[in-house]
Protein backbone atom coordinates (compact mmCIF):
# COMPACT_ATOMS: atom_id res chain seq x y z
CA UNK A 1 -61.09 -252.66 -23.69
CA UNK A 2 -57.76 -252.47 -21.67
CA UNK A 3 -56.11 -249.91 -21.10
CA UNK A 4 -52.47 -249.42 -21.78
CA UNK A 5 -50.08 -247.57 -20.09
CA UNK A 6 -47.75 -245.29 -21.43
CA UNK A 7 -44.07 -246.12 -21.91
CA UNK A 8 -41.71 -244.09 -20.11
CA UNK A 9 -38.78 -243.60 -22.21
CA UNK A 10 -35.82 -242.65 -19.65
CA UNK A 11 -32.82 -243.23 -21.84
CA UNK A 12 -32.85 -243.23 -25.88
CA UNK A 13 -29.36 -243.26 -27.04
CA UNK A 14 -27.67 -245.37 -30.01
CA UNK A 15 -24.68 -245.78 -28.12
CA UNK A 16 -24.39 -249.73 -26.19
CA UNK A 17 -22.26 -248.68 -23.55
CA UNK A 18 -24.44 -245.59 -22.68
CA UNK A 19 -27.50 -247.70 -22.87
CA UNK A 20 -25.61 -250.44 -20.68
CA UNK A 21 -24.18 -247.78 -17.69
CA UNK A 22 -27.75 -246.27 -17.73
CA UNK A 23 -28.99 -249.73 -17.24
CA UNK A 24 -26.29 -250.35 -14.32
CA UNK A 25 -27.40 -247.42 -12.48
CA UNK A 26 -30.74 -248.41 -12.32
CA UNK A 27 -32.72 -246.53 -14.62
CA UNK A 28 -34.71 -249.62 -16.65
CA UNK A 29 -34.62 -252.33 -19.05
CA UNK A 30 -32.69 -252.70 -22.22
CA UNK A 31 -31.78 -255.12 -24.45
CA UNK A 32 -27.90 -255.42 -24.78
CA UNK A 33 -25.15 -257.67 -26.76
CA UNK A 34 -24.70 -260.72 -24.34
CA UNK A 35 -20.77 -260.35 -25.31
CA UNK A 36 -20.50 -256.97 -23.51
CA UNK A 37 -23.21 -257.59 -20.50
CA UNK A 38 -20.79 -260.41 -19.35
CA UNK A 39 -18.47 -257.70 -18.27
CA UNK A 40 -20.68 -255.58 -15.94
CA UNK A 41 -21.49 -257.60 -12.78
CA UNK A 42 -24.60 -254.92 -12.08
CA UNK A 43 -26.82 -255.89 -15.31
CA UNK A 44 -28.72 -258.93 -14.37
CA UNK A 45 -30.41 -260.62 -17.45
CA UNK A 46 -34.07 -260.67 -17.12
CA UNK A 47 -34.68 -262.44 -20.15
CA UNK A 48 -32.75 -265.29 -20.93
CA UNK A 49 -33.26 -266.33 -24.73
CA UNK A 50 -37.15 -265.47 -24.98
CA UNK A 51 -38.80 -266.14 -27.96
CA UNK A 52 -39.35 -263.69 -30.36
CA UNK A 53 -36.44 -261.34 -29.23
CA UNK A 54 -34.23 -260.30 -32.65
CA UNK A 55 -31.73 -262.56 -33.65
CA UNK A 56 -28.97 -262.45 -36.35
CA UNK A 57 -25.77 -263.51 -38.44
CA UNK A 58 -22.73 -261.53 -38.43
CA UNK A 59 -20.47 -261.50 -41.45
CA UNK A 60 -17.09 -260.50 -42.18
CA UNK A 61 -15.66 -259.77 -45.38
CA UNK A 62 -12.41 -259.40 -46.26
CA UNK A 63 -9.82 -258.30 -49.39
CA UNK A 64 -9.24 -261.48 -51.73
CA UNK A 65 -5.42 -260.33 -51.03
CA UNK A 66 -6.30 -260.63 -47.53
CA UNK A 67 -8.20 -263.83 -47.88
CA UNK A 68 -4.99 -266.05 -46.60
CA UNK A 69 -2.94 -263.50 -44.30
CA UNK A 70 -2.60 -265.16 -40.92
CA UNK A 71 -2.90 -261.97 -38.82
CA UNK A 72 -6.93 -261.98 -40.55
CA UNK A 73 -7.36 -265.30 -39.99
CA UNK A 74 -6.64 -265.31 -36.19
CA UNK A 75 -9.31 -262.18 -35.89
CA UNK A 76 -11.84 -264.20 -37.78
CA UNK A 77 -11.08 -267.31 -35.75
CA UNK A 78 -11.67 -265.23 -32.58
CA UNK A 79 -14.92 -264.25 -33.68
CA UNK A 80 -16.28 -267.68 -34.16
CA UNK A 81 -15.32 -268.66 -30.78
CA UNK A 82 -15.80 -265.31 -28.92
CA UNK A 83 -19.11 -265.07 -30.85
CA UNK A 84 -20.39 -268.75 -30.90
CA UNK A 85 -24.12 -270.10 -29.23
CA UNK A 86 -23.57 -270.40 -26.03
CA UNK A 87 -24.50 -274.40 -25.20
């Protein structure tokens, strides 16, 4: 039988930016938005695209009134391209 070690839980927070400074400093691993790691030089990805880590869809909704207003369209046009697959 092997034998497993324990985990050693330094940080538990629900807050990405906490999780991402604690990660900066030094203290572990975490699994962080690729969008905001881009913008701290000191987190070094570790695993690029592995299988089996979570993956998802974002959607936006919007007011029918709101459906056509430019300023709305520019945000969700933003979002595609700030957001897209990286190729």
């Amino acid at each position: 039988m092997l034998s497993k070690k324990p985990t050693r839980i330094v940080v538990r927070t629900s807050a990405t930016t906490l999780l991402m400074t604690a990660c900066a400093e030094g203290h572990g691993l975490a699994m962080v938005p690729e969008l905001l790691a881009a913008h701290e030089p000191r987190l070094v990805p570790v695993l690029l695209r592995a299988a089996g880590l979570p993956t998802g869809e974002l959607w936006a909704v919007t007011h029918p009134d709101l459906r056509h207003n430019a300023r709305v369209n520019a945000v969700l046009a933003w979002l595609v391209r700030v957001l897209a697959p990286s190729r």
